[in-house]
PDB file of N, CA and C in Angstrom:
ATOM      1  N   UNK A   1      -3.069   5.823   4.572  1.00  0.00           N
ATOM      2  CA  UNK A   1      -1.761   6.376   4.214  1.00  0.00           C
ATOM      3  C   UNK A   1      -1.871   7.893   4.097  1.00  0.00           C
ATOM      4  N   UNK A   2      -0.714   9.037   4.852  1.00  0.00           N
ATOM      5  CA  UNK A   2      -1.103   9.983   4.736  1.00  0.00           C
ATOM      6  C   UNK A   2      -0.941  10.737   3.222  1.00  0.00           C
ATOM      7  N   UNK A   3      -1.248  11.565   3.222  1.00  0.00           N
ATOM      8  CA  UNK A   3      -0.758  12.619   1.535  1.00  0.00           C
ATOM      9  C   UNK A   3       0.430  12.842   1.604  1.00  0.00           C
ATOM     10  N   UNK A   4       0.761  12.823   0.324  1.00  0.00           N
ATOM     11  CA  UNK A   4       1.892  12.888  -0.252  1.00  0.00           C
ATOM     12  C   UNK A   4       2.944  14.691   0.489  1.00  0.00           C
ATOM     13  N   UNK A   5       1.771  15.567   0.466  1.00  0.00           N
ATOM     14  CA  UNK A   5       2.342  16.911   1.145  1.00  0.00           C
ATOM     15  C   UNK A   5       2.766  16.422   2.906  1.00  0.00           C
ATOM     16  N   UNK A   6       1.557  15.829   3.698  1.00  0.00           N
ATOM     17  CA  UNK A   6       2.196  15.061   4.712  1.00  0.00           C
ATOM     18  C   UNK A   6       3.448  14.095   5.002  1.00  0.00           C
ATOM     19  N   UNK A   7       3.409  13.501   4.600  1.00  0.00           N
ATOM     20  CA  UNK A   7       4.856  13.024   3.842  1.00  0.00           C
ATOM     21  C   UNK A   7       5.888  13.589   3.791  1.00  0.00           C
ATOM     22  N   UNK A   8       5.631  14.455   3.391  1.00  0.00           N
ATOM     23  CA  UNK A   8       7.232  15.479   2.745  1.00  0.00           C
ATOM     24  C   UNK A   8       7.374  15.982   4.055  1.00  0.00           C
ATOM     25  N   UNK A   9       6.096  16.724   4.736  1.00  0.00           N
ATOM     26  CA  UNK A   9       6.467  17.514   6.144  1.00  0.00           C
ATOM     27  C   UNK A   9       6.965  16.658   7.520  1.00  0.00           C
ATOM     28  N   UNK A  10       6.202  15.690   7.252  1.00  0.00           N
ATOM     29  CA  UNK A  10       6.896  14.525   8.060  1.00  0.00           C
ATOM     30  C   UNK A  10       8.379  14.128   7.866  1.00  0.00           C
ATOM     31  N   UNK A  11       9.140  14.166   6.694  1.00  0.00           N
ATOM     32  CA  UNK A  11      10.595  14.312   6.515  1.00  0.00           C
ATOM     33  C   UNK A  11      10.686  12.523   6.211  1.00  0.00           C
ATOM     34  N   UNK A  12       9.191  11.776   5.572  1.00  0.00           N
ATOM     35  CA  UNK A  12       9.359  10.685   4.925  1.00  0.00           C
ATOM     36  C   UNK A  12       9.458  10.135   3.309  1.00  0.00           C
ATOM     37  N   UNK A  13       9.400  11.746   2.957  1.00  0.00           N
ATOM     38  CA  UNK A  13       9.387  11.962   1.636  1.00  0.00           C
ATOM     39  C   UNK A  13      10.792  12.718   1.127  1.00  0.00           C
ATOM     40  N   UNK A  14      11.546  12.716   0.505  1.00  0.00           N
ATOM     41  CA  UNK A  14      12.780  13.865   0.077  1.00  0.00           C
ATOM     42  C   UNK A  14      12.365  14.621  -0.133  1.00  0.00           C
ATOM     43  N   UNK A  15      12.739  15.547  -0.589  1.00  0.00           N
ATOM     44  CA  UNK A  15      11.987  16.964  -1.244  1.00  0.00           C
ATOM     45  C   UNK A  15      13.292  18.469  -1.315  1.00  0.00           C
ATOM     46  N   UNK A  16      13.289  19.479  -1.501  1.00  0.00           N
ATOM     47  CA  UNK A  16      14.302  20.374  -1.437  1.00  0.00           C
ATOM     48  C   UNK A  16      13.990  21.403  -0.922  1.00  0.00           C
ATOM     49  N   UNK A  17      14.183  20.972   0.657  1.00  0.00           N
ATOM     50  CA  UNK A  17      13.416  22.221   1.643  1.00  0.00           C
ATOM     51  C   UNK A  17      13.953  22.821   1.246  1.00  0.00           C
ATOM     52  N   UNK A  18      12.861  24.478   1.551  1.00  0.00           N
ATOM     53  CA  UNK A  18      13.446  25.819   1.278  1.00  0.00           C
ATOM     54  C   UNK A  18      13.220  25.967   2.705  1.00  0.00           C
ATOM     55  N   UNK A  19      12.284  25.713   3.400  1.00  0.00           N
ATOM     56  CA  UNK A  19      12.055  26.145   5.200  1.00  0.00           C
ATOM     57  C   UNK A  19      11.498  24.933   5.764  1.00  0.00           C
ATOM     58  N   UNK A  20      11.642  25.212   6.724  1.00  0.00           N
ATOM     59  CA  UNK A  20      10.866  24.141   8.063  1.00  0.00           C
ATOM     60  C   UNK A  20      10.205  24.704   9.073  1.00  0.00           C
ATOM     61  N   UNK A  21       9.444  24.987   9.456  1.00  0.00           N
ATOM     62  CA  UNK A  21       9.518  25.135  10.869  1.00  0.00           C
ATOM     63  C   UNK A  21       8.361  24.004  11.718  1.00  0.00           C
ATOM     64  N   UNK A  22       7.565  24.496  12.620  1.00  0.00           N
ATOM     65  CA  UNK A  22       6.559  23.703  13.400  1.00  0.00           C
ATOM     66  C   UNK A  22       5.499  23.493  13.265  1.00  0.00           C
ATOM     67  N   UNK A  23       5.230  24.492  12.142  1.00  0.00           N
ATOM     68  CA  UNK A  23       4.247  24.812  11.460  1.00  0.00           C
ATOM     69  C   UNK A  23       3.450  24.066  10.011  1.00  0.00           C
ATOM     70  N   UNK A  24       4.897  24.657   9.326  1.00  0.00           N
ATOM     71  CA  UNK A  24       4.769  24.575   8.210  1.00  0.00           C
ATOM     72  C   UNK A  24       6.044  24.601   7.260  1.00  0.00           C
ATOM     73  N   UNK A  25       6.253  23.709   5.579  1.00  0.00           N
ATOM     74  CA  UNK A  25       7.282  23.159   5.490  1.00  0.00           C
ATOM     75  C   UNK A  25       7.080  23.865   3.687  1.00  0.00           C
ATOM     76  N   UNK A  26       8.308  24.578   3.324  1.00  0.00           N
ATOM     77  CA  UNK A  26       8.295  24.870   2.296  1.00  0.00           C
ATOM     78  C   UNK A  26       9.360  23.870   1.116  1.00  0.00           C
ATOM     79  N   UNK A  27       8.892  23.557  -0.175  1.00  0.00           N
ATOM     80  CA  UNK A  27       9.809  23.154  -0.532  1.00  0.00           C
ATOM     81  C   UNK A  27       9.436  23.504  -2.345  1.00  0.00           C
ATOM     82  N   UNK A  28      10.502  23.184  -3.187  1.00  0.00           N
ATOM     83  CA  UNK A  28      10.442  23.369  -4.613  1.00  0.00           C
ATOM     84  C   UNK A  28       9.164  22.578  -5.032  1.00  0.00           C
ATOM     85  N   UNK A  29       8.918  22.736  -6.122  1.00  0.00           N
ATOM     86  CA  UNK A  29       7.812  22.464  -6.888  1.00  0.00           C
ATOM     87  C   UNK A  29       8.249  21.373  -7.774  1.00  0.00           C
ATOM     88  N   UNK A  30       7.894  19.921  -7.696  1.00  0.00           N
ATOM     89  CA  UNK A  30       9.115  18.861  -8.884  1.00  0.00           C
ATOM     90  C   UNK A  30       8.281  19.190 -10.371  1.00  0.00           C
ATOM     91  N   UNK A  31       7.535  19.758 -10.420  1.00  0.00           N
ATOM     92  CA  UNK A  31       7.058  20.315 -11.916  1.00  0.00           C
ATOM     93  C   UNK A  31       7.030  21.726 -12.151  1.00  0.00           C
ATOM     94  N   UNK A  32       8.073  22.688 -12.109  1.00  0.00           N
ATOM     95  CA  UNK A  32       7.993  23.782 -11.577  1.00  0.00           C
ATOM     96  C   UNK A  32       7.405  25.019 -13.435  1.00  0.00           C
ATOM     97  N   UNK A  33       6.363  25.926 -13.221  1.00  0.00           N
ATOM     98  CA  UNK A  33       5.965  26.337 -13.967  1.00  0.00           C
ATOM     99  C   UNK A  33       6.652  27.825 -13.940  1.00  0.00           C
ATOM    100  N   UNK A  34       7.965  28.052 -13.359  1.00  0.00           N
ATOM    101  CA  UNK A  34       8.422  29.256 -13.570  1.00  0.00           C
ATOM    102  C   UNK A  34       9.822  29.098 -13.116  1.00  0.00           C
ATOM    103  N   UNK A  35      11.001  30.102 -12.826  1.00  0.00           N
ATOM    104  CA  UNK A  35      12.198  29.663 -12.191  1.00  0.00           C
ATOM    105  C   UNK A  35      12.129  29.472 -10.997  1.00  0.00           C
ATOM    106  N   UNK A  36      11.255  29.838 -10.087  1.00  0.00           N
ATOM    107  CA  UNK A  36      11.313  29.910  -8.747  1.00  0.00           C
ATOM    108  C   UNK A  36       9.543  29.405  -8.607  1.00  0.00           C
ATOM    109  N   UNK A  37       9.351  28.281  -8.183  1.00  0.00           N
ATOM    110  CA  UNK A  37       7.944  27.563  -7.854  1.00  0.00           C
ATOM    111  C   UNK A  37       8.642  26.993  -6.810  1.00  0.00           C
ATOM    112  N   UNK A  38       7.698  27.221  -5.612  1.00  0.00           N
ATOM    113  CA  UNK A  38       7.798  26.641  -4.387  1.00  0.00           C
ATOM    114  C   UNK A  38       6.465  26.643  -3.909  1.00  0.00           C
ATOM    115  N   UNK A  39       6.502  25.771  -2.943  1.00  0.00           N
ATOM    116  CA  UNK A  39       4.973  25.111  -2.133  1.00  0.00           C
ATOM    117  C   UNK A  39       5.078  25.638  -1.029  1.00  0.00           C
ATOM    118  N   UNK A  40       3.864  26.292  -0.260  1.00  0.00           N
ATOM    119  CA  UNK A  40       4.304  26.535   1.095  1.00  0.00           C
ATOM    120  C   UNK A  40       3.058  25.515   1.845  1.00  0.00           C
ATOM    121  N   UNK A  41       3.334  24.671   2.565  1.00  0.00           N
ATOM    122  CA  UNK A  41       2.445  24.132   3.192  1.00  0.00           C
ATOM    123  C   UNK A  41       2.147  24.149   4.385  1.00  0.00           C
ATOM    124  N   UNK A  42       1.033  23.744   5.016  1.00  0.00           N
ATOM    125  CA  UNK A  42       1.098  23.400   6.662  1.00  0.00           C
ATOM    126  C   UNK A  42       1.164  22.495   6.927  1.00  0.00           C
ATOM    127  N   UNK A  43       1.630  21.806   8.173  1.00  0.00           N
ATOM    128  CA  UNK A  43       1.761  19.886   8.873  1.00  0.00           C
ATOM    129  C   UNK A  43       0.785  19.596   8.924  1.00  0.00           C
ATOM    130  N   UNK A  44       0.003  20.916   9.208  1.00  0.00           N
ATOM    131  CA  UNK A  44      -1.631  20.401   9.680  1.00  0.00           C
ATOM    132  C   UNK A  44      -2.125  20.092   8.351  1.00  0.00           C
ATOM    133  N   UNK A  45      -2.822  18.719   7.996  1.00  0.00           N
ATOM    134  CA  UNK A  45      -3.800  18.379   7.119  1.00  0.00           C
ATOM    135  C   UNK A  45      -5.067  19.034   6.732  1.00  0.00           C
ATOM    136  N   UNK A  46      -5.098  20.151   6.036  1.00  0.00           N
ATOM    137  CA  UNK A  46      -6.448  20.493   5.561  1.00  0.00           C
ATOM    138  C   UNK A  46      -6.383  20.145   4.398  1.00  0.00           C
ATOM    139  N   UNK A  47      -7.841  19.715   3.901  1.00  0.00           N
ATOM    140  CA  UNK A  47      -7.855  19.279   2.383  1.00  0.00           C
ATOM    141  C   UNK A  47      -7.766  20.380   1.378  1.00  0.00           C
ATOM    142  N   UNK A  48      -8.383  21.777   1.554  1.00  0.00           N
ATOM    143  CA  UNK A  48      -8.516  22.967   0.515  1.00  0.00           C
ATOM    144  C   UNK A  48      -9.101  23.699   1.563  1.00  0.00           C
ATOM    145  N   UNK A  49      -8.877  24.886   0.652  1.00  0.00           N
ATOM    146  CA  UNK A  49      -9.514  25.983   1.402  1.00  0.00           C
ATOM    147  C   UNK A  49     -10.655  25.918   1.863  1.00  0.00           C
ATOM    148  N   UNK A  50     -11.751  25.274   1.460  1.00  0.00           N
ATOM    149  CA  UNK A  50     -13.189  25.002   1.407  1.00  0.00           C
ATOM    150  C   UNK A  50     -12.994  24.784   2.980  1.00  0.00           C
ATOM    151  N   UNK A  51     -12.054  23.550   3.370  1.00  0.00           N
ATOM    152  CA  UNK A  51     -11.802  22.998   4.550  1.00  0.00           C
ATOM    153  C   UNK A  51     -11.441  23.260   5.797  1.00  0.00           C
ATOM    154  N   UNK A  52     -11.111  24.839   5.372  1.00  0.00           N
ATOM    155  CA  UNK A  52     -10.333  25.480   6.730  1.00  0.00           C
ATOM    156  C   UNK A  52     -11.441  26.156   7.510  1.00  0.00           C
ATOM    157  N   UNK A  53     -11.018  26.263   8.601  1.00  0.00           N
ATOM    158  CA  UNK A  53     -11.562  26.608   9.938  1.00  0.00           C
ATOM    159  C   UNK A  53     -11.731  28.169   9.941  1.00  0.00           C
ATOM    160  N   UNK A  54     -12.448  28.409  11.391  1.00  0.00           N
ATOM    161  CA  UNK A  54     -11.931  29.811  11.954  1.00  0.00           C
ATOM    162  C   UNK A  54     -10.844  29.649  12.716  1.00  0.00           C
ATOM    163  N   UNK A  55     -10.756  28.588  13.687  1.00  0.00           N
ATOM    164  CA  UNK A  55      -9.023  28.785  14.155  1.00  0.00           C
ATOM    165  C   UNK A  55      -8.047  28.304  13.163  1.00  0.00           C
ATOM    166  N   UNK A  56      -7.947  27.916  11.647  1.00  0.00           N
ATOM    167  CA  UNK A  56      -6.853  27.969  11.127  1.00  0.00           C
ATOM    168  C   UNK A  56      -6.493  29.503  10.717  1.00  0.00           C
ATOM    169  N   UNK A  57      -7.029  30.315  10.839  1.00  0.00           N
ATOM    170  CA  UNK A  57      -7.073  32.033   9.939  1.00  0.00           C
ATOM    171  C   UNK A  57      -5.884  32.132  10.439  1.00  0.00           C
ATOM    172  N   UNK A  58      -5.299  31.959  11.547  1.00  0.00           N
ATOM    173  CA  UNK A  58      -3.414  32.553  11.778  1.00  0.00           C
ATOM    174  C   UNK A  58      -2.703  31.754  11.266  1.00  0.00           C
ATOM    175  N   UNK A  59      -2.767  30.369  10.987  1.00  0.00           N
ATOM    176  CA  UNK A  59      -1.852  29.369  10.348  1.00  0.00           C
ATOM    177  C   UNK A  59      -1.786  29.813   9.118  1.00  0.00           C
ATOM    178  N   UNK A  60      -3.073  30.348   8.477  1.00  0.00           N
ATOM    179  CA  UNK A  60      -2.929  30.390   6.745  1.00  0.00           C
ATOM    180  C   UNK A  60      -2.594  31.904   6.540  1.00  0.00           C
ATOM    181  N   UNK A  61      -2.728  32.788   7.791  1.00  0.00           N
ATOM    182  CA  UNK A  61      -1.968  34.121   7.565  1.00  0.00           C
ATOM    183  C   UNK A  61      -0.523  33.820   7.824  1.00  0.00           C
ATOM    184  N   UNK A  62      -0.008  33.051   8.138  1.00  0.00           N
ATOM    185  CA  UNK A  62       1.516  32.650   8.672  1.00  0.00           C
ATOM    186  C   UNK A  62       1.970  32.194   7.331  1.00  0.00           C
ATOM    187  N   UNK A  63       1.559  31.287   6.665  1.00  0.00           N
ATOM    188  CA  UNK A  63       2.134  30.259   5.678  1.00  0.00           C
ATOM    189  C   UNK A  63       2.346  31.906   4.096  1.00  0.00           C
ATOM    190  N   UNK A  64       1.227  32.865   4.454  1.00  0.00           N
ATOM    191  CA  UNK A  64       1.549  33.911   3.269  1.00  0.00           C
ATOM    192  C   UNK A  64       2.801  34.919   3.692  1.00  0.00           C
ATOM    193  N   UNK A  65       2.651  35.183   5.273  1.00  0.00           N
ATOM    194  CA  UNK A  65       3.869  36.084   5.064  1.00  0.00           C
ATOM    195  C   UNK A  65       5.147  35.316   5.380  1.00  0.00           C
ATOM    196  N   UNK A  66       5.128  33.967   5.561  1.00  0.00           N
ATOM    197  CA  UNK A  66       6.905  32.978   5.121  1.00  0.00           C
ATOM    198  C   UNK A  66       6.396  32.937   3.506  1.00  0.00           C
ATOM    199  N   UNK A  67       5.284  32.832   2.911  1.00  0.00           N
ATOM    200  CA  UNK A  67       6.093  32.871   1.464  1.00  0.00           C
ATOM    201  C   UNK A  67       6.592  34.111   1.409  1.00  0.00           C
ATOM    202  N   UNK A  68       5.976  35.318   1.303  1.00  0.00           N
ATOM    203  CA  UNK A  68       6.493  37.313   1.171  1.00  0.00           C
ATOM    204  C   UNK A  68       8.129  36.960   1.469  1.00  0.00           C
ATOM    205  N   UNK A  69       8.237  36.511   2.530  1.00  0.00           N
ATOM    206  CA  UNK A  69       9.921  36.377   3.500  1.00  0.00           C
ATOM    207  C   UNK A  69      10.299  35.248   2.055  1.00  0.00           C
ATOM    208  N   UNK A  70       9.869  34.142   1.605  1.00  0.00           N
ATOM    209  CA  UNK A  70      10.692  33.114   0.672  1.00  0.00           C
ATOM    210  C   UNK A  70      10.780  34.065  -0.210  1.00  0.00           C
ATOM    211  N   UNK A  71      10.286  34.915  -0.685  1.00  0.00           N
ATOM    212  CA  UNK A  71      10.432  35.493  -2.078  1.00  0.00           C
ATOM    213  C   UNK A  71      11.447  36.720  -1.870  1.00  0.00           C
ATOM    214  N   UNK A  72      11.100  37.466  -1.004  1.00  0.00           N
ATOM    215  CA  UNK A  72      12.381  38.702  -0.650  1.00  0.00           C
ATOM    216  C   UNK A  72      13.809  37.486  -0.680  1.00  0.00           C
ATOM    217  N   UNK A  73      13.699  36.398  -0.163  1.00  0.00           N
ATOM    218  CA  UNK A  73      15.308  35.807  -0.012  1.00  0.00           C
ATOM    219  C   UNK A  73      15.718  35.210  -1.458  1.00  0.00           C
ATOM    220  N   UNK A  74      14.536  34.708  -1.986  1.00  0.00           N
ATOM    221  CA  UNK A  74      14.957  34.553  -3.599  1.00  0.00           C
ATOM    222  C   UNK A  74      15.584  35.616  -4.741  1.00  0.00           C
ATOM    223  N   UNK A  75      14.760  36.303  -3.862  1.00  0.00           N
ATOM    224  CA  UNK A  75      15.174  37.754  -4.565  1.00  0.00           C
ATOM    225  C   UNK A  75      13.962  37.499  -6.077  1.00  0.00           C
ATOM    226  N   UNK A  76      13.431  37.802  -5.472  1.00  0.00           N
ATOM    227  CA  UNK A  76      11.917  37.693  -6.719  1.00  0.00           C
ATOM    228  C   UNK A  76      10.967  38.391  -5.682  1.00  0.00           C
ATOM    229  N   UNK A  77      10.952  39.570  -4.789  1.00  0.00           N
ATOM    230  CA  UNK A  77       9.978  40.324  -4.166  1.00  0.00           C
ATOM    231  C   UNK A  77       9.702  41.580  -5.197  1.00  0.00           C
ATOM    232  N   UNK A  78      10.039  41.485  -5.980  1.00  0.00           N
ATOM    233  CA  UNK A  78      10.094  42.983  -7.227  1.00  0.00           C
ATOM    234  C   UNK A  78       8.436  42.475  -7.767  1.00  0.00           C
ATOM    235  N   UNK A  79       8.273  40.870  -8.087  1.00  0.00           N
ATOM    236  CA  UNK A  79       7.428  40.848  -9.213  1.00  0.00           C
ATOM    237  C   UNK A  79       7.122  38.998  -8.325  1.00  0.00           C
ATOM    238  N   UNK A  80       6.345  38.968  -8.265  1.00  0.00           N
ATOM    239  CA  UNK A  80       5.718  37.230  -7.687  1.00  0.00           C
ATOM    240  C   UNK A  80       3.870  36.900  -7.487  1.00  0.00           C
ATOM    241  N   UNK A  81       3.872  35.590  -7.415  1.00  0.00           N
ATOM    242  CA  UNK A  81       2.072  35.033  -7.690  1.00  0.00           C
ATOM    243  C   UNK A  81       2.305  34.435  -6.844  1.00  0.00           C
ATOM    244  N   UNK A  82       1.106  34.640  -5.752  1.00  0.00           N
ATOM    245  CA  UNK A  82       0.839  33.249  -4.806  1.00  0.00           C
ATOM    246  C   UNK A  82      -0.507  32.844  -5.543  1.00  0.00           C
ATOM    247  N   UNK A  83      -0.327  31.805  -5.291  1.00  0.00           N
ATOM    248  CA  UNK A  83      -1.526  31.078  -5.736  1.00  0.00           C
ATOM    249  C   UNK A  83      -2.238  29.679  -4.911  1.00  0.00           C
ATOM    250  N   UNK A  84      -3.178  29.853  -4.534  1.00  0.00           N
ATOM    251  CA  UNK A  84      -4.329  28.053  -4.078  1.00  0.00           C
ATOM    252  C   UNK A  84      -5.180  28.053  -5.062  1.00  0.00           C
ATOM    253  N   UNK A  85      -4.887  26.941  -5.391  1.00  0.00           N
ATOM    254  CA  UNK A  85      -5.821  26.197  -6.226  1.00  0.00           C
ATOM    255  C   UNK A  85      -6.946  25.264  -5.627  1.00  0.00           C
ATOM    256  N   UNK A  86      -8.172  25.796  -5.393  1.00  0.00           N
ATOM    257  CA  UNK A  86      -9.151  25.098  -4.443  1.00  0.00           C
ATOM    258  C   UNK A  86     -10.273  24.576  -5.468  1.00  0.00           C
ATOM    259  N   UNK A  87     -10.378  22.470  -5.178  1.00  0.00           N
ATOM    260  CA  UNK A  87     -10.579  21.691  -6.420  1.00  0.00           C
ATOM    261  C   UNK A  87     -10.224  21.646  -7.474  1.00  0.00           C
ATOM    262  N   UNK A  88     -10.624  20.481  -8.245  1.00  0.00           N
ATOM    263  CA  UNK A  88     -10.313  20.095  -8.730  1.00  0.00           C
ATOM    264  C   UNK A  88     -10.073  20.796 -10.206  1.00  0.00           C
ATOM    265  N   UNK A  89     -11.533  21.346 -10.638  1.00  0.00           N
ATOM    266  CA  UNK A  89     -11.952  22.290 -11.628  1.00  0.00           C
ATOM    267  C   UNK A  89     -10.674  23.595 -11.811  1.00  0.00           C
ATOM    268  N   UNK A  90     -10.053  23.740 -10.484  1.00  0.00           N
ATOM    269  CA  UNK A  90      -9.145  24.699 -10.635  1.00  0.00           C
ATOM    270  C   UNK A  90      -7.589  24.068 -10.517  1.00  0.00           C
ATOM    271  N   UNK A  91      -7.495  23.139 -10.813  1.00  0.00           N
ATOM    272  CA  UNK A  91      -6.031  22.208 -10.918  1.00  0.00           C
ATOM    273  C   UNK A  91      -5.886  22.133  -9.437  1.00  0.00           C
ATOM    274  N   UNK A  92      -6.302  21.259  -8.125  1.00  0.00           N
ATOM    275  CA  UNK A  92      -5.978  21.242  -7.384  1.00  0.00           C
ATOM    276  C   UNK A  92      -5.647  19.469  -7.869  1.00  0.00           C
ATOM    277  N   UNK A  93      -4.363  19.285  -7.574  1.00  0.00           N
ATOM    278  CA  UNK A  93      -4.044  17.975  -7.968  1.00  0.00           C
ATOM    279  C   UNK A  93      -3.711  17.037  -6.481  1.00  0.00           C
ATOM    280  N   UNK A  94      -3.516  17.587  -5.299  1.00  0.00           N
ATOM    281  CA  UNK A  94      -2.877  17.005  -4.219  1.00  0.00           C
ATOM    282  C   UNK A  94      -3.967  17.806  -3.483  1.00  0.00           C
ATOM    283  N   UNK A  95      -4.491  16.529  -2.302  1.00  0.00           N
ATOM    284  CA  UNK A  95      -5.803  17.024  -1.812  1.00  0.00           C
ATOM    285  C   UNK A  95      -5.139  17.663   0.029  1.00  0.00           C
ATOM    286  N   UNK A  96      -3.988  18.374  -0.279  1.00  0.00           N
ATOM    287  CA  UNK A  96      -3.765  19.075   1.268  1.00  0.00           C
ATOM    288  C   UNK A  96      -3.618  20.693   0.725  1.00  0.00           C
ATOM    289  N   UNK A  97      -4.130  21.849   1.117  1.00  0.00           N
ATOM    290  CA  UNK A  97      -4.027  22.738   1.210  1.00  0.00           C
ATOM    291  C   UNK A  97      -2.298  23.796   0.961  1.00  0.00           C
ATOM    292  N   UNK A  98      -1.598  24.153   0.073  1.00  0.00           N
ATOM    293  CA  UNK A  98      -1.080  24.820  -0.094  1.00  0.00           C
ATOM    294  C   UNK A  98      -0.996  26.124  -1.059  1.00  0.00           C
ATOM    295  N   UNK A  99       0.148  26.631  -0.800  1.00  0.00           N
ATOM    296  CA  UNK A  99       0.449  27.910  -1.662  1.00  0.00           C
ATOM    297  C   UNK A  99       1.544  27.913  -2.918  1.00  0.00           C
ATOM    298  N   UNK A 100       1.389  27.692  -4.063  1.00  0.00           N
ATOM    299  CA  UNK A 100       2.598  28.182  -4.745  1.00  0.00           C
ATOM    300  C   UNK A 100       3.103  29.656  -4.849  1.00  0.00           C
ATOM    301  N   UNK A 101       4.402  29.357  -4.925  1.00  0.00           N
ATOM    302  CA  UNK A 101       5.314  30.711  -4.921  1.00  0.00           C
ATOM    303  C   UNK A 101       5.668  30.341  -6.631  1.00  0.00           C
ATOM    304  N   UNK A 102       5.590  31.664  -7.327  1.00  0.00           N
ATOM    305  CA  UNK A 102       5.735  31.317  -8.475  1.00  0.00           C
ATOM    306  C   UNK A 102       6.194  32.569  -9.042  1.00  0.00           C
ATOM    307  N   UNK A 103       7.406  32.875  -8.939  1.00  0.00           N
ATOM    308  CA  UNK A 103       8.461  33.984  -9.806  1.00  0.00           C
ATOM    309  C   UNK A 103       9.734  33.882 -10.728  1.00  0.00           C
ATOM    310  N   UNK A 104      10.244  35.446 -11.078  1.00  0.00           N
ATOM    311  CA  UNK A 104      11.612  34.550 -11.591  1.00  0.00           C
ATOM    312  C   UNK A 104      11.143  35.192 -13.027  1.00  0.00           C
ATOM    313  N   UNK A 105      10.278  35.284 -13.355  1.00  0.00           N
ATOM    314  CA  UNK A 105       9.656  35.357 -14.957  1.00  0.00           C
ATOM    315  C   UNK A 105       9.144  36.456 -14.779  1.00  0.00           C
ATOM    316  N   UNK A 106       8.156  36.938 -16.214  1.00  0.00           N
ATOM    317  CA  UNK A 106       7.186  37.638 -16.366  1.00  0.00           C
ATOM    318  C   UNK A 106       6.214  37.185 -16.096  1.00  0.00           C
ATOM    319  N   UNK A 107       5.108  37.061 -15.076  1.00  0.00           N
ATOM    320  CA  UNK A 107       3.462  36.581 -15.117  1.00  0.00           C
ATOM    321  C   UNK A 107       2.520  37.276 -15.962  1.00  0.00           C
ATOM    322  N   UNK A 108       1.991  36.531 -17.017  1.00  0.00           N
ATOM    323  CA  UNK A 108       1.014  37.516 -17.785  1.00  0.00           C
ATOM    324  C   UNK A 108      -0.337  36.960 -17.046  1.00  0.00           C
ATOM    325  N   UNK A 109      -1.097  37.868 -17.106  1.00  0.00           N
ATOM    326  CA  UNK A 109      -2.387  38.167 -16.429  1.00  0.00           C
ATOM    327  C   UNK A 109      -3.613  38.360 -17.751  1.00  0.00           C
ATOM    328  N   UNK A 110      -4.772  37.650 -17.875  1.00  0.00           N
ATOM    329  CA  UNK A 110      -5.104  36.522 -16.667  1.00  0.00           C
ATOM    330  C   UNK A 110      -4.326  35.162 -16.427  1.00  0.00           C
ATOM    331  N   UNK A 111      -3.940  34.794 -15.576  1.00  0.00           N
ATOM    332  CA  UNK A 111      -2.845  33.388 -15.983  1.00  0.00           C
ATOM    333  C   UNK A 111      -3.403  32.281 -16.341  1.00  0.00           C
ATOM    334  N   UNK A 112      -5.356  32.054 -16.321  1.00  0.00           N
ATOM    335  CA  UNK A 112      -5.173  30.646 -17.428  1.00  0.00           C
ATOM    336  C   UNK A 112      -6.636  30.474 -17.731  1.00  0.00           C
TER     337      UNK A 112
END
């Protein structure tokens, strides 16, 4: 059975796209830790960063500047956190590779 992030990009899961494309599928966060938490993912299945390639380096440079573009349209480009969480030790809870978008607030630093 694929992951739950596969799923969603596959369009067998609901979810509240923010983007789509061929690539890669953005959507809200259903536990969201700020006003604006969004996921940016790829179709392609990588498990974590650990996992990625040398030919993924343009997919995972693609998936940061559509979040930069999600956040200028939120209107949260003033002040925003991307974040991967790679394993477990670092809250990786869903074993496919994404980005949270996480603005809207104040981020205090260090965040945890």
């Amino acid at each position: 059975m694929a992951c739950i992030f596969c799923q969603i990009a596959g369009g067998d899961v609901p979810s509240e796209i923010i983007y789509k494309d061929e690539e890669m599928v953005a959507f809200n966060d259903i536990n969201p830790e700020a006003p604006v938490h969004i996921l940016i993912v790829p179709k392609k299945h990588i498990s974590s960063l650990n996992e990625a390639e040398s030919n993924d380096a343009q997919l995972i440079g693609r998936l940061f500047l559509r979040a930069a573009k999600i956040a200028h349209d939120k209107r949260v480009d003033k002040g925003y956190r991307l974040v991967i969480n790679v394993g477990r030790e670092a809250g990786q809870t869903v074993d496919h590779l994404h980005i949270h978008l996480l603005g809207g607030r104040y981020l205090a630093w260090p965040p945890g």
